[in-house]
N, C-alpha and C. Protein backbone atom coordinates (compact mmCIF):
# COMPACT_ATOMS: atom_id res chain seq x y z
N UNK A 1 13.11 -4.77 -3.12
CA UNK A 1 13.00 -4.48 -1.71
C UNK A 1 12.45 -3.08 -1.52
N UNK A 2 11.66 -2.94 -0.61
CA UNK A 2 11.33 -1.65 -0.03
C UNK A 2 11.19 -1.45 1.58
N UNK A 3 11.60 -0.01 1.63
CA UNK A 3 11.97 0.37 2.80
C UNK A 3 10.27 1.63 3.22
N UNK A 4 10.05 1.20 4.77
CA UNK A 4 9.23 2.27 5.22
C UNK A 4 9.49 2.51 7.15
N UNK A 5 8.47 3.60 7.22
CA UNK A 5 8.77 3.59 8.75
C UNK A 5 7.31 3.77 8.96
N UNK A 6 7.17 2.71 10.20
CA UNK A 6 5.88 3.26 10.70
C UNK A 6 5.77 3.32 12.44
N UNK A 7 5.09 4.68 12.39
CA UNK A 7 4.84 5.33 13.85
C UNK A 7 3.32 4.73 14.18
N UNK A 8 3.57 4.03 15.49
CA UNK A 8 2.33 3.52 16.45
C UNK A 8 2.50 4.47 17.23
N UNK A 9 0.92 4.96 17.30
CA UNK A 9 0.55 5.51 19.10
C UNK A 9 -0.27 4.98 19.81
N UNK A 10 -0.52 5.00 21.10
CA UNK A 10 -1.01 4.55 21.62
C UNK A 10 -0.69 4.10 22.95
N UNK A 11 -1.08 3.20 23.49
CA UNK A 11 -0.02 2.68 24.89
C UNK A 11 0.63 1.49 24.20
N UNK A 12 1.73 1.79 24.08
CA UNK A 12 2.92 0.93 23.04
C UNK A 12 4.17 1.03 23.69
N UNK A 13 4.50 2.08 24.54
CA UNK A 13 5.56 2.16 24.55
C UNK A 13 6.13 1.52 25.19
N UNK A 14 7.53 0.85 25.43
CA UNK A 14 7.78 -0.46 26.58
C UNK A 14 8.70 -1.51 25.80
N UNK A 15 9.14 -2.34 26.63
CA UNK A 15 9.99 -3.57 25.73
C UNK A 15 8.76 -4.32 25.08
N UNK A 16 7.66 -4.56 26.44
CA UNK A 16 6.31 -5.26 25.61
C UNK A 16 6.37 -5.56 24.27
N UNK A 17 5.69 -4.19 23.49
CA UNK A 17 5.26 -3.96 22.18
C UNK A 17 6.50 -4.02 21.44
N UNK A 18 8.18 -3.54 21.71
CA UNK A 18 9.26 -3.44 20.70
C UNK A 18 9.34 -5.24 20.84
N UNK A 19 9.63 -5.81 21.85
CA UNK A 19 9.63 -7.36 21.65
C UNK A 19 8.77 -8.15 20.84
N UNK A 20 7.80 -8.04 21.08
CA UNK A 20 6.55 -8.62 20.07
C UNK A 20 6.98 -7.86 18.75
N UNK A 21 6.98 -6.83 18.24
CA UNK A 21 7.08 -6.07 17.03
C UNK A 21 8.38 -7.18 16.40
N UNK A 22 9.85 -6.98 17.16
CA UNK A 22 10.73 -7.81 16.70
C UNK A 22 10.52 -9.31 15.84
N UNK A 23 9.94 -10.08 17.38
CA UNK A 23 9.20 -11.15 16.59
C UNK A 23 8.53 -11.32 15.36
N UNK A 24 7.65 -10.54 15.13
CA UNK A 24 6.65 -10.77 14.32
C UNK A 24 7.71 -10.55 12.82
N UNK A 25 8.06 -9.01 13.20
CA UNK A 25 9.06 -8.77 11.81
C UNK A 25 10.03 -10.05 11.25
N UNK A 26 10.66 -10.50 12.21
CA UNK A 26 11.61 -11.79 12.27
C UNK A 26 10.55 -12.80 11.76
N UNK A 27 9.38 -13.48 12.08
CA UNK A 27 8.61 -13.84 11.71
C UNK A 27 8.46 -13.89 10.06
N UNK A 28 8.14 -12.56 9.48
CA UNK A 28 7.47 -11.94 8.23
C UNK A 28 8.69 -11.95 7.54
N UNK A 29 10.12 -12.18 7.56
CA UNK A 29 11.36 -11.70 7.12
C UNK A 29 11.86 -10.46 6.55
N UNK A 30 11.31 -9.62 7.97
CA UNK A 30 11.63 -8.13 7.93
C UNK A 30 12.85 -7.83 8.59
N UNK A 31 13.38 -6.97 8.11
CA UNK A 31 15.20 -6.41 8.69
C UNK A 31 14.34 -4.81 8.78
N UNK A 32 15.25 -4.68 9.84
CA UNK A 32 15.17 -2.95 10.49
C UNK A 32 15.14 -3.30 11.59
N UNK A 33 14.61 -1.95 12.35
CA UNK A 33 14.86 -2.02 13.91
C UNK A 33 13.49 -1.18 14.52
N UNK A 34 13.27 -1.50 15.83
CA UNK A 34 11.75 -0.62 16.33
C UNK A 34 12.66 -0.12 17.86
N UNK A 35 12.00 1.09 17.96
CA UNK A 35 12.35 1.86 19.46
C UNK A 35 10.98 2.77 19.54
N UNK A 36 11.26 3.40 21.36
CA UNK A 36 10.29 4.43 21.55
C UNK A 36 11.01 5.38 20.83
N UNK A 37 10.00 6.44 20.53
CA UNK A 37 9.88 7.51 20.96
C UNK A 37 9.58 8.56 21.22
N UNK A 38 10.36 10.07 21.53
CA UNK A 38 9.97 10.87 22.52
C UNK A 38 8.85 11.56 23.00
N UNK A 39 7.77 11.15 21.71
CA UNK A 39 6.49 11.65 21.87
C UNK A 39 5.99 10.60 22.62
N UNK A 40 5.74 9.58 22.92
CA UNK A 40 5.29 8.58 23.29
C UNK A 40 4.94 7.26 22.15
N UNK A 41 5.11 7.34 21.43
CA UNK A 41 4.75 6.56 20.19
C UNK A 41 6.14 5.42 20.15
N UNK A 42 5.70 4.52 19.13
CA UNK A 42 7.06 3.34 18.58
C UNK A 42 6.97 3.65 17.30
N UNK A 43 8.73 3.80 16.96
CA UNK A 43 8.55 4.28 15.34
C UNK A 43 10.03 2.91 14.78
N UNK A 44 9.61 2.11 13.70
CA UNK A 44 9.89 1.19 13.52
C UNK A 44 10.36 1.54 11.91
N UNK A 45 11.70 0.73 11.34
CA UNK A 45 11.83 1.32 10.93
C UNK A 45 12.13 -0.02 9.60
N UNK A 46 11.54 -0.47 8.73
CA UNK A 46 11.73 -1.86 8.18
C UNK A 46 11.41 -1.92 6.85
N UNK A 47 12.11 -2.96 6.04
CA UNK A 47 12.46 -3.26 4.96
C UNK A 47 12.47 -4.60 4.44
N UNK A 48 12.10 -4.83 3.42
CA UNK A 48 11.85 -6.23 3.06
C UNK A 48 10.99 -6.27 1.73
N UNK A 49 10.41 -7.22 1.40
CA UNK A 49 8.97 -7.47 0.32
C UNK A 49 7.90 -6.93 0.51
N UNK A 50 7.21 -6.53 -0.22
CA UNK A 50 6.29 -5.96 -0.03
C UNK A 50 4.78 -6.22 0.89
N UNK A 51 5.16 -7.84 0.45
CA UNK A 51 4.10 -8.49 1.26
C UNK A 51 4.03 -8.77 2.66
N UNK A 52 5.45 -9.13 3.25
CA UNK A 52 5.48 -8.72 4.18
C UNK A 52 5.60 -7.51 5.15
N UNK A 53 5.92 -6.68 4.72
CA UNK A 53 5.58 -5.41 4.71
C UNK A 53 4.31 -4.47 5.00
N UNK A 54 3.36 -5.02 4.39
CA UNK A 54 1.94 -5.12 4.61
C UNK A 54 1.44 -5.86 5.78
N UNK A 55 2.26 -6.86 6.09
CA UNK A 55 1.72 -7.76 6.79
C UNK A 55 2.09 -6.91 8.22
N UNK A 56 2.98 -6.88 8.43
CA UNK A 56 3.75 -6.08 9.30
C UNK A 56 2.82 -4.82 9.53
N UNK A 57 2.26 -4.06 8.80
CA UNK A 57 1.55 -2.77 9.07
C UNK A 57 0.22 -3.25 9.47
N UNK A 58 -0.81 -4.34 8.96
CA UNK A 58 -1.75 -4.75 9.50
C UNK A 58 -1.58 -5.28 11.32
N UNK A 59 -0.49 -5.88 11.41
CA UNK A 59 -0.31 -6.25 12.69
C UNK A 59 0.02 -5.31 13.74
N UNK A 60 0.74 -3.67 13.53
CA UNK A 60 1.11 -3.30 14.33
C UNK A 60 -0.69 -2.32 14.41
N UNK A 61 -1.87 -2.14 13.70
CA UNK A 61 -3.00 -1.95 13.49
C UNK A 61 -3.78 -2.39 14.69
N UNK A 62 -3.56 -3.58 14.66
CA UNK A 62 -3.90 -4.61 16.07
C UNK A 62 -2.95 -4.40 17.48
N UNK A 63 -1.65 -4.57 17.08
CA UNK A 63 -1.00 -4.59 18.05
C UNK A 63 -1.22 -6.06 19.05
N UNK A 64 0.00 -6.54 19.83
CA UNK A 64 -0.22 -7.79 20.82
C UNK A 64 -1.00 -7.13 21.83
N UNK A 65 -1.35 -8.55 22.29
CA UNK A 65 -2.67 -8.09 23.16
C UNK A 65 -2.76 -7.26 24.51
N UNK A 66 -1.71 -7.10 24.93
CA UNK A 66 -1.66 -5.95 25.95
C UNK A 66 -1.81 -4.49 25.39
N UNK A 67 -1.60 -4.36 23.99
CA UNK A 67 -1.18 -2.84 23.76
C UNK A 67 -2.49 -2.33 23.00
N UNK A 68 -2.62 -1.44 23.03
CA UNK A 68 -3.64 -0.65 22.76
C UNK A 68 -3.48 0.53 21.64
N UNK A 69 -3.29 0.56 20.55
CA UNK A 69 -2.84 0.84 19.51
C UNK A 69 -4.20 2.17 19.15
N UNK A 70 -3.77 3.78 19.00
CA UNK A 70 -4.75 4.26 18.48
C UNK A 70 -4.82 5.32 17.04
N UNK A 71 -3.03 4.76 17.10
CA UNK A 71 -3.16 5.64 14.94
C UNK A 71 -1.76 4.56 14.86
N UNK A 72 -1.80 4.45 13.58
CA UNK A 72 -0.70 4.19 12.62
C UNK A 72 -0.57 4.65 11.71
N UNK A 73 0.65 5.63 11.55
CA UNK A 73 1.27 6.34 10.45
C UNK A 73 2.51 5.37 9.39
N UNK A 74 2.36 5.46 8.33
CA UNK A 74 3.42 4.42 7.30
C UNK A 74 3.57 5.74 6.68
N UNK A 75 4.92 5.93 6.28
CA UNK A 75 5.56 6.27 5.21
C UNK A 75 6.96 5.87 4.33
N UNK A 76 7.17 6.24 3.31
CA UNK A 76 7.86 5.50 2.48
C UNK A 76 9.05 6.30 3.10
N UNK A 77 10.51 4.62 2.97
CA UNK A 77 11.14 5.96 3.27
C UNK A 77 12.83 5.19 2.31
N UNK A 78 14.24 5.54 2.42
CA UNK A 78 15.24 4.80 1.91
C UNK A 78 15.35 3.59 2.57
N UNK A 79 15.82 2.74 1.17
CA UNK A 79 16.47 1.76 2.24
C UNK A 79 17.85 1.80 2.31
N UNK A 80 18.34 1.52 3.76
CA UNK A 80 19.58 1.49 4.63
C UNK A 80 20.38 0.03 4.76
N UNK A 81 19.92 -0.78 4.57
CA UNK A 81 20.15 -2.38 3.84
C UNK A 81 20.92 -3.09 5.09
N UNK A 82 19.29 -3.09 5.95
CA UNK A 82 19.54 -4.07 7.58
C UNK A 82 19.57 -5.16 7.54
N UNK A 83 20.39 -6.19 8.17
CA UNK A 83 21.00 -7.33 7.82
C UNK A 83 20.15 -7.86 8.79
N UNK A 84 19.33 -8.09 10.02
CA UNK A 84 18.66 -7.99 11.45
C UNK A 84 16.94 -7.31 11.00
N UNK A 85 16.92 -7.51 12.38
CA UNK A 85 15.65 -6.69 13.03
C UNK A 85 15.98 -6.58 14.18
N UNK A 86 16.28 -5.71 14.87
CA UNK A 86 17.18 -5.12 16.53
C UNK A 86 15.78 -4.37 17.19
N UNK A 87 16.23 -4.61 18.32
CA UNK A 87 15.43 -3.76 18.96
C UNK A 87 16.51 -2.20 19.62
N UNK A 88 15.98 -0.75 19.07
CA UNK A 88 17.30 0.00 20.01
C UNK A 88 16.48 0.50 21.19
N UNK A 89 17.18 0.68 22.24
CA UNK A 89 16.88 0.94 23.65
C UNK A 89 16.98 2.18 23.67
């Protein structure tokens, strides 16, 4: 298993993009959790296989189709051993 976090900017911020993000992770069988924040960005925070993992970073690249995505930052980070994928408010 590996753990990373990745920061979207862009116009992301909103239940919009953390709802869709949830999905998709749930989707890919990713555990962690995605929120805003305070810069304006979504920083997400997930763990799983590698492959999905990847998959997960290509998609938030795109972003769902309302959001407008204009950097994505990944870095490696511990894993914290999330049982979920939550969204925090």
């Amino acid at each position: 298993m590996k753990a990373i976090r990745i920061e979207v900017y862009g116009r992301v911020q909103g239940v919009y993009f953390r709802a869709h993000t949830q999905t998709k992770a749930r989707e890919l069988g990713i555990n962690g959790t995605v929120q805003n924040a305070r810069d304006g960005s979504v920083m997400i925070f997930a763990e799983g296989q590698e492959n999905g993992l990847q998959k997960l970073i290509e998609w938030c690249k795109k972003g769902p189709i309302l959001a407008s995505v204009t950097k994505v930052e990944v870095h490696e980070c511990a894993v914290n051993g999330y049982s979920s994928f939550e969204i925090i408010k």
